[in-house]
Protein backbone atom coordinates (compact mmCIF):
# COMPACT_ATOMS: atom_id res chain seq x y z
CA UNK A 1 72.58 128.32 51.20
CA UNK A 2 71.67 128.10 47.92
CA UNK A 3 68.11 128.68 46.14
CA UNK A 4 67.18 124.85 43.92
CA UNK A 5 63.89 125.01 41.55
CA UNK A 6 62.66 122.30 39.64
CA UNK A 7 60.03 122.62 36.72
CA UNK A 8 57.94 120.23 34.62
CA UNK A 9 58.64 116.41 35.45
CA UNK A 10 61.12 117.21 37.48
CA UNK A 11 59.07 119.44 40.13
CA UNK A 12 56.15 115.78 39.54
CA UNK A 13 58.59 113.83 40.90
CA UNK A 14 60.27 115.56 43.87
CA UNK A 15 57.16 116.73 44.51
CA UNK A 16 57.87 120.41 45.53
CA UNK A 17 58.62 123.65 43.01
CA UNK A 18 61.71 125.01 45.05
CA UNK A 19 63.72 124.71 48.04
CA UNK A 20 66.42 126.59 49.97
CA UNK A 21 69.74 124.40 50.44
CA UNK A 22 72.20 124.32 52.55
CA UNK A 23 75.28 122.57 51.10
CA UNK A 24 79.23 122.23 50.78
CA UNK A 25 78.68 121.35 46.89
CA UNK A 26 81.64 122.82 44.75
CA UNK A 27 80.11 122.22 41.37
CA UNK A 28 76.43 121.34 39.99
CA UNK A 29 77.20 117.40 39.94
CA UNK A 30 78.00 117.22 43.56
CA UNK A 31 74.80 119.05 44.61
CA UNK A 32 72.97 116.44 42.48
CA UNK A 33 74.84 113.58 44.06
CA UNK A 34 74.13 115.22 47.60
CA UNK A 35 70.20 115.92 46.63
CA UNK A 36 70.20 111.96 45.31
CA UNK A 37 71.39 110.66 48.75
CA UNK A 38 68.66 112.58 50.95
CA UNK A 39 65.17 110.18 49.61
CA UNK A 40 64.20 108.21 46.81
CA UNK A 41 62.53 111.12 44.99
CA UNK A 42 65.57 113.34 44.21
CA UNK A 43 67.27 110.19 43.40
CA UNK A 44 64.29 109.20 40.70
CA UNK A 45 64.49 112.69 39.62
CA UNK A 46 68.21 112.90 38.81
CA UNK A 47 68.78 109.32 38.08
CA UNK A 48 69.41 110.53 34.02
CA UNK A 49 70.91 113.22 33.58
CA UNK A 50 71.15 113.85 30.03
CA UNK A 51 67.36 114.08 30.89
CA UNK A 52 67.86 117.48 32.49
CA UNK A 53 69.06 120.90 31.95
CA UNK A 54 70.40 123.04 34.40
CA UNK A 55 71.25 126.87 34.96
CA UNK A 56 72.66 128.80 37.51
CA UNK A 57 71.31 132.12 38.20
CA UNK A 58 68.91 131.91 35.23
CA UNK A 59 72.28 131.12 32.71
CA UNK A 60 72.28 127.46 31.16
CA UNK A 61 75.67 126.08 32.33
CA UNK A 62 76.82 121.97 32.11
CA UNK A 63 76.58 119.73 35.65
CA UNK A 64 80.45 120.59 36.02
CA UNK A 65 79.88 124.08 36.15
CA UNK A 66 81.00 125.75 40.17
CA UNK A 67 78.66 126.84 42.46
CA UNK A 68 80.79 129.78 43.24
CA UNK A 69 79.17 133.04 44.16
CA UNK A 70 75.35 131.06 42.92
CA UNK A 71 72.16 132.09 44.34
CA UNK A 72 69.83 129.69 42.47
CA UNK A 73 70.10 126.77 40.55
CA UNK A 74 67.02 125.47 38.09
CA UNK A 75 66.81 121.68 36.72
CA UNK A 76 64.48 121.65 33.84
CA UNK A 77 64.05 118.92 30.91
CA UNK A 78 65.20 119.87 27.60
CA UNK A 79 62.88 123.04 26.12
CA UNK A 80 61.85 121.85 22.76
CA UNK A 81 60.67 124.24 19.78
CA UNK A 82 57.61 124.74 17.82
């Protein structure tokens, strides 16, 4: 089991902030591919990903980072500065 948040668009379009898991995912990719294949939200969601960020346990990693030993996993877009 594994602990997924989404903020900003992404949370809009999936429609919910967070969401206990259960998966068999080894890396970040294949729990995208796996959330993309359960409705037509997660797949609008993730359907870019050079759209999104991601980090695992609060750490920005890359989609083909494991999911070894993770507890939580955040998509975000891209923070921009001011």
């Amino acid at each position: 089991m594994i602990e997924v948040m989404y903020f900003a668009w992404v949370r809009e379009r999936i429609g919910i902030p967070r969401e206990t898991v259960e998966t068999n995912a080894k890396t970040v990719a294949e729990l995208v591919e796996e959330l993309r294949a359960r409705e037509e939200r997660y797949d609008v969601a993730f359907s870019d990903l050079s759209a999104l960020r991601v980090a695992i346990d609060q750490d920005l990693t890359e989609f083909s980072a494991s999911l070894e030993g993770a507890r939580e996993v955040a998509f975000f877009p891209p923070m921009t500065g001011g």
